[in-house]
Protein backbone atom coordinates (compact mmCIF):
# COMPACT_ATOMS: atom_id res chain seq x y z
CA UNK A 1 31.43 -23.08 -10.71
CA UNK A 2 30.21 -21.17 -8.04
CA UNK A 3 27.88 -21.66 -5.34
CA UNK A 4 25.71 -18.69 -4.43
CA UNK A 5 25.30 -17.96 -0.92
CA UNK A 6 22.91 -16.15 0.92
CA UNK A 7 24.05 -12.94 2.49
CA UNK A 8 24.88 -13.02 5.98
CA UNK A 9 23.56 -9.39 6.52
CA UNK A 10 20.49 -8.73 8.05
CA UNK A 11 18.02 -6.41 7.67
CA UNK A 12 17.63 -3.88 10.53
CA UNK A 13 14.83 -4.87 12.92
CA UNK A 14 12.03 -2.16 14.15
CA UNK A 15 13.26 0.20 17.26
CA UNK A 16 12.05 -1.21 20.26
CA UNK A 17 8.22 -0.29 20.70
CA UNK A 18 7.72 0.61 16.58
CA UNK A 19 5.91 -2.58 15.71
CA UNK A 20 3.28 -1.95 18.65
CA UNK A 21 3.09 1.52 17.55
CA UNK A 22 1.49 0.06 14.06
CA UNK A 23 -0.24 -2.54 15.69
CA UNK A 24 -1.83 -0.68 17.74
CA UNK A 25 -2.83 2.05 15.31
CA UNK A 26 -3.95 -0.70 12.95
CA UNK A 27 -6.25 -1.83 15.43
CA UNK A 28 -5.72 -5.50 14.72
CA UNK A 29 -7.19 -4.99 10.95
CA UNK A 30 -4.63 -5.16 7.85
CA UNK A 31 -4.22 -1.48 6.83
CA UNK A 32 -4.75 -2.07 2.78
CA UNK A 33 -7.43 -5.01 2.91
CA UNK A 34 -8.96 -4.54 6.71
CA UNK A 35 -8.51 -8.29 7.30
CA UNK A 36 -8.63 -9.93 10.89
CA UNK A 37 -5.47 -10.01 12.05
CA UNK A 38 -6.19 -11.87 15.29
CA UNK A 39 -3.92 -15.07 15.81
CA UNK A 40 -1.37 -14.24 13.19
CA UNK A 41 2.28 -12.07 13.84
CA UNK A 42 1.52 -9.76 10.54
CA UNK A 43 4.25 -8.09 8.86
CA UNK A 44 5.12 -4.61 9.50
CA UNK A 45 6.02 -2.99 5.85
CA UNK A 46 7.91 -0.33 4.90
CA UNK A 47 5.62 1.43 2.16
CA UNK A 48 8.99 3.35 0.63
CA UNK A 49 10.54 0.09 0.69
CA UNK A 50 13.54 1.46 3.09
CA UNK A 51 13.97 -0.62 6.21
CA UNK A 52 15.83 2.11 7.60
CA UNK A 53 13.06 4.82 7.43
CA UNK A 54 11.14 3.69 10.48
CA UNK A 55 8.79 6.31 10.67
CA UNK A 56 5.59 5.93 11.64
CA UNK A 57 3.62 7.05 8.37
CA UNK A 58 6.37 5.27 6.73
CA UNK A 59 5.04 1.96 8.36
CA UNK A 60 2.39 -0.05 7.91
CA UNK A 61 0.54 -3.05 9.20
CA UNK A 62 -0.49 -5.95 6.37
CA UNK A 63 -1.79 -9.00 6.57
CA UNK A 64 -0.06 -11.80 4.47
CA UNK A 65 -1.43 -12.11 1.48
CA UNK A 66 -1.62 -7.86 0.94
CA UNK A 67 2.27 -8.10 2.04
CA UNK A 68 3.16 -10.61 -0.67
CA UNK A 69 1.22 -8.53 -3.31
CA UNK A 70 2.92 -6.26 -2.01
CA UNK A 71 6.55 -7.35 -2.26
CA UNK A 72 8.63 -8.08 0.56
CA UNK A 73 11.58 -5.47 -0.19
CA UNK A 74 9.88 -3.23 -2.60
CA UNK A 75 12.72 -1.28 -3.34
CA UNK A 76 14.90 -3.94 -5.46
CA UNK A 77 12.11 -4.56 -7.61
CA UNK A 78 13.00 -3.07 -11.04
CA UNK A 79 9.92 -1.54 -11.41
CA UNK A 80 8.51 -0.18 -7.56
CA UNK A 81 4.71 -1.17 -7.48
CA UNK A 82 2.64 2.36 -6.14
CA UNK A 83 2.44 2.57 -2.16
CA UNK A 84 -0.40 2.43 -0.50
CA UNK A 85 -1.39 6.26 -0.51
CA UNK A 86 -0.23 6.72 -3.78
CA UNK A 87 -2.91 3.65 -4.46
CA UNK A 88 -5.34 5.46 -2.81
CA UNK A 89 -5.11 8.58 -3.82
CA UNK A 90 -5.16 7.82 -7.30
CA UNK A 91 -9.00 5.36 -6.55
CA UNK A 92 -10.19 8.82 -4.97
CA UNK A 93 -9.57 10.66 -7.88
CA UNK A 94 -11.11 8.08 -9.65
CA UNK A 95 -14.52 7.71 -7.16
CA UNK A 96 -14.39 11.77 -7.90
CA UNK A 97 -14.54 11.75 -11.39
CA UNK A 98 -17.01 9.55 -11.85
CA UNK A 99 -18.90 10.77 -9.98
CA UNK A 100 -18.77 14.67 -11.44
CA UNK A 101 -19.22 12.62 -14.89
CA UNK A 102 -22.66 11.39 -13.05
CA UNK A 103 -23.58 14.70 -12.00
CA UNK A 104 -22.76 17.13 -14.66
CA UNK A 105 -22.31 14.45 -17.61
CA UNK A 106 -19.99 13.73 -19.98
CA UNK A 107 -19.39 15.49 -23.43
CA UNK A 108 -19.68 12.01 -25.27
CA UNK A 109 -22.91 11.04 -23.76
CA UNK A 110 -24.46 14.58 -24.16
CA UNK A 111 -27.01 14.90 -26.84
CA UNK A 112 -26.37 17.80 -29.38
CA UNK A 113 -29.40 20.30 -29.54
CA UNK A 114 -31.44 20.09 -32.61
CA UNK A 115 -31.18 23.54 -34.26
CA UNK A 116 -34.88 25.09 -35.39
C-alpha cells in the first residue's frame, strides 16, 4: 500500500510589491462581496486560476469566505466556476434585460388587440 504524500512543490509567491498593488486598489474592501477587510491578511486570487499570470487585472483581492466559494486553485477543478467579470457581466446583461422587458414589455404579457 501506498502512502500519499503531499507535494513538496510550491506554488509561486506574488512578485515583490503585487499583493500591495491589489490591496491597495481594493481599498481594504473584498473585490466580489465589498466586505471589511480590516484585521485579516485576505487572499490575493488569481481569477484565471494561473498562479503564474500575475497581472494586475488578472488579480484580485477576496475576503475568505468569497475565496473559498471561489476555489482555491480554480484551474484543477473539473468544471472552472465563471470569474468574476465573466459573473458580472453576465448579472448586467441580466439588470439590462429586465429592465428593457419593464420598459417596452414583453410579448407574453402583451395583450392582443381586440379586432372591430
Amino acid at each position: 500500500m501506498e502512502i500519499w504524500e503531499p507535494s513538496k512543490k510550491r506554488r509561486p509567491s506574488l512578485p515583490s510589491g503585487k499583493r500591495s498593488q491589489v490591496l491597495i486598489r481594493a481599498r481594504g474592501r473584498c473585490e466580489k462581496c465589498g466586505k471589511d477587510l480590516q484585521g485579516i491578511h485576505p487572499p490575493v486570487h488569481h481569477k484565471d486560476g494561473d498562479p503564474s499570470n500575475n497581472d494586475l487585472s488578472n488579480l484580485i483581492a477576496l475576503c475568505p469566505n468569497c475565496h473559498s466559494k471561489i476555489g482555491l486553485h480554480e484551474s484543477l477543478k473539473p468544471k472552472r466556476e465563471k470569474s468574476f467579470d465573466e459573473e458580472f457581466t453576465e448579472r448586467m446583461k441580466e439588470l439590462d434585460n429586465g429592465i428593457t422587458g419593464l420598459v417596452y414589455g414583453t410579448s407574453k404579457k402583451r395583450k392582443k388587440k381586440s379586432g372591430y
